[in-house]
N, C-alpha and C. Protein backbone atom coordinates (compact mmCIF):
# COMPACT_ATOMS: atom_id res chain seq x y z
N UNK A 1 81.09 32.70 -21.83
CA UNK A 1 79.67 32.97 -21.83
C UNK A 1 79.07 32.31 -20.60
N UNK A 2 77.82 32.78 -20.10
CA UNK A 2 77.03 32.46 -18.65
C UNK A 2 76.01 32.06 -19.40
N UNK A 3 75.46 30.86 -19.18
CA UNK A 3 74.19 30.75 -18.93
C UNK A 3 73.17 30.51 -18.01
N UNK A 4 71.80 30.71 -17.81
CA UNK A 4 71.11 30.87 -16.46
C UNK A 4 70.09 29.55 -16.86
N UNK A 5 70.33 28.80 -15.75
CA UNK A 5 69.31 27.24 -16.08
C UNK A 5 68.43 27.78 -14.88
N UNK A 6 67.12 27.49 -15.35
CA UNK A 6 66.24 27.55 -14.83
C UNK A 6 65.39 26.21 -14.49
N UNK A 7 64.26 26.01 -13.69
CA UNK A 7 63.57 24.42 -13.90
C UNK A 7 62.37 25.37 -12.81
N UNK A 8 60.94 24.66 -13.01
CA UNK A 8 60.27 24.63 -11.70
C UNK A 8 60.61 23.88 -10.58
N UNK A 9 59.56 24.60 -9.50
CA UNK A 9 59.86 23.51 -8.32
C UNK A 9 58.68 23.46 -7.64
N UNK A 10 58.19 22.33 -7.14
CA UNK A 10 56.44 21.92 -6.57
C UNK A 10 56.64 22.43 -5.50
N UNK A 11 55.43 23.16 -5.37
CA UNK A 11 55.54 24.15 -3.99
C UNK A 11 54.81 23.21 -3.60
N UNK A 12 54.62 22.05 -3.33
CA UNK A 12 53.92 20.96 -2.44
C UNK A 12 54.95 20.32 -1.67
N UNK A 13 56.54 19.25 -2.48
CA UNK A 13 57.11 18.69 -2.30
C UNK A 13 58.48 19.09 -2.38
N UNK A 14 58.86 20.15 -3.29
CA UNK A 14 60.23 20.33 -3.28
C UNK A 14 60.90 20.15 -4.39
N UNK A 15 60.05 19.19 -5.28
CA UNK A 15 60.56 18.48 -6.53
C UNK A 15 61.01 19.40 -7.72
N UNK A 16 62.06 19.41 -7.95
CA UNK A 16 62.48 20.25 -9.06
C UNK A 16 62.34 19.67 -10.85
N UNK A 17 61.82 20.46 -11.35
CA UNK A 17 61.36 19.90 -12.77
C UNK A 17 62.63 19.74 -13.87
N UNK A 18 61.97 19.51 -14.98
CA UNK A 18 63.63 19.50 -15.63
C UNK A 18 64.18 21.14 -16.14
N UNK A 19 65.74 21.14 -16.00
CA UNK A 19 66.52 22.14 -16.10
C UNK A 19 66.13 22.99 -17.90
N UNK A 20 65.93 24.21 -18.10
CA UNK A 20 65.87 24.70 -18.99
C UNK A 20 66.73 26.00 -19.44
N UNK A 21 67.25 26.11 -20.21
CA UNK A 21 68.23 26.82 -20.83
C UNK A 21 67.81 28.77 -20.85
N UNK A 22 68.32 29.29 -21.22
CA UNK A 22 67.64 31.01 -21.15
C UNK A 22 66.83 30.68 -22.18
N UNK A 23 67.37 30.11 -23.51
CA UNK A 23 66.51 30.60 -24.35
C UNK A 23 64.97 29.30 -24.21
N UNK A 24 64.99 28.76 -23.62
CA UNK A 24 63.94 27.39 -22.96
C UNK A 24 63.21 28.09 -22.26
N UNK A 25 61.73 27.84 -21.90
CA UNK A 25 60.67 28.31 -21.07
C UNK A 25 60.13 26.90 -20.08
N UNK A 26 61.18 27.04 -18.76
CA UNK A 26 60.62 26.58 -17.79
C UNK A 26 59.30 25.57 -17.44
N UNK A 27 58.30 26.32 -17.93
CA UNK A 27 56.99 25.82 -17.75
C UNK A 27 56.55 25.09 -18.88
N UNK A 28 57.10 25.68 -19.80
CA UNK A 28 56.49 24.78 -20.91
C UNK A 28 57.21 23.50 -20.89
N UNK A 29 58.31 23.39 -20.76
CA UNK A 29 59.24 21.75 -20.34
C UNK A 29 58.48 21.21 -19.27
N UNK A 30 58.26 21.81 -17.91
CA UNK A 30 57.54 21.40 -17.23
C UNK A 30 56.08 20.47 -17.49
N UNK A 31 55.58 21.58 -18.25
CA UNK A 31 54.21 20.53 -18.63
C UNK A 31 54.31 19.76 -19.69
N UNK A 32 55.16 19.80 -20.30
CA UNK A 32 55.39 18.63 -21.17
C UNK A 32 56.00 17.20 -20.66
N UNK A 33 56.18 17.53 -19.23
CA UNK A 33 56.35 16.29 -18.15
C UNK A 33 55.09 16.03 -17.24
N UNK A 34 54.29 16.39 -17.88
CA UNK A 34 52.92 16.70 -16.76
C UNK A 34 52.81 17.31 -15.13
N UNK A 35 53.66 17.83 -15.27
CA UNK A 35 53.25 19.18 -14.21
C UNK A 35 51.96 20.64 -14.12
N UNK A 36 51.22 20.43 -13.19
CA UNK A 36 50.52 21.19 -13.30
C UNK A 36 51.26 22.56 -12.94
N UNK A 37 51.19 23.54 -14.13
CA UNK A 37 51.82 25.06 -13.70
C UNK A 37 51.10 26.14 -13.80
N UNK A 38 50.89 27.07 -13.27
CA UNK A 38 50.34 28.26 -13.34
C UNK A 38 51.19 29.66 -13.66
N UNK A 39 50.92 29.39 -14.96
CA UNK A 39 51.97 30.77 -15.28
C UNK A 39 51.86 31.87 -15.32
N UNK A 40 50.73 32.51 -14.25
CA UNK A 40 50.28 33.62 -13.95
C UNK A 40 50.97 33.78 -12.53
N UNK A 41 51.74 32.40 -11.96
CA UNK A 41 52.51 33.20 -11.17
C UNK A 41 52.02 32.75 -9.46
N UNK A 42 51.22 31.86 -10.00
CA UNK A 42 50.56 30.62 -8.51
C UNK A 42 51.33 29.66 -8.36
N UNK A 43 50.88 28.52 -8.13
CA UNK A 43 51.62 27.41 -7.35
C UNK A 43 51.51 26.12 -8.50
N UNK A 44 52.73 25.99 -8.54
CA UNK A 44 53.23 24.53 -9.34
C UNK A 44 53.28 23.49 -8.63
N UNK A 45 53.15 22.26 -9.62
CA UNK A 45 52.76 20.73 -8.51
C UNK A 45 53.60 19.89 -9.30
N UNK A 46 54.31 19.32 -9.30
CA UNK A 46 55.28 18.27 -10.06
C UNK A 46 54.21 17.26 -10.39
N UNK A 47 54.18 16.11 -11.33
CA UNK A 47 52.95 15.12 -11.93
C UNK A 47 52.70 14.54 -10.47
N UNK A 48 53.24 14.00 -9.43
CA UNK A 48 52.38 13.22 -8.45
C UNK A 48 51.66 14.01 -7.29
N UNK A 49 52.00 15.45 -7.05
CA UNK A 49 51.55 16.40 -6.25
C UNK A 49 50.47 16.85 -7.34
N UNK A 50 50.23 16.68 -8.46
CA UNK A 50 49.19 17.73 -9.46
C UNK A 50 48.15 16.56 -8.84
N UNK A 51 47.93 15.42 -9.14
CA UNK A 51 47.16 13.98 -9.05
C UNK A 51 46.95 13.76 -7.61
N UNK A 52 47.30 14.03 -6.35
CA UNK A 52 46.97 14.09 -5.10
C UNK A 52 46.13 15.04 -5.20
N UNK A 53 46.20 16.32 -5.50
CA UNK A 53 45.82 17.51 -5.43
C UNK A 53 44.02 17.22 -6.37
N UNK A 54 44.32 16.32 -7.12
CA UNK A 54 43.24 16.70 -8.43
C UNK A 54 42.04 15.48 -7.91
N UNK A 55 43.17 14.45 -6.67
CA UNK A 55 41.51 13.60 -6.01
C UNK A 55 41.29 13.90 -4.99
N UNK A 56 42.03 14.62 -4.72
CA UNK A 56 41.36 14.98 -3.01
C UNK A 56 40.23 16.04 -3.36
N UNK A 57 40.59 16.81 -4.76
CA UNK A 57 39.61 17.75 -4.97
C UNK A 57 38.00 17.41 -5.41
N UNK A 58 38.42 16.09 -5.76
CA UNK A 58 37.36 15.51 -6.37
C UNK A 58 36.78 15.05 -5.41
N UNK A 59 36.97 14.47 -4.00
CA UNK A 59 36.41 13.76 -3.26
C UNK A 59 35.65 14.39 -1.92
């Protein structure tokens, strides 16, 4: 049998999120590590790229 591991990756830094199984959803592991994700298919931030991102916006 094959299985296909999947994980995000921060289109800021490179950082790859944790590994998820076929029957696992990527993003949802992801944000359960605090990653900001957009699952419409935009740009993911691993937890210290989401928090750069969220004061610079603020400031």
């Amino acid at each position: 049998m094959i299985e296909t591991i999947k994980r995000c990756v921060c289109d800021a830094c490179g950082a790859q999120g944790p590994e998820a199984l076929e029957s696992e959803s990527p993003e949802r592991l992801a944000e359960r590590e605090g990653w900001a994700v957009d699952r419409a298919g935009g740009e993911d931030y691993c937890p210290a790229c989401a928090a750069k991102r969220k004061t610079s916006a603020s400031a």
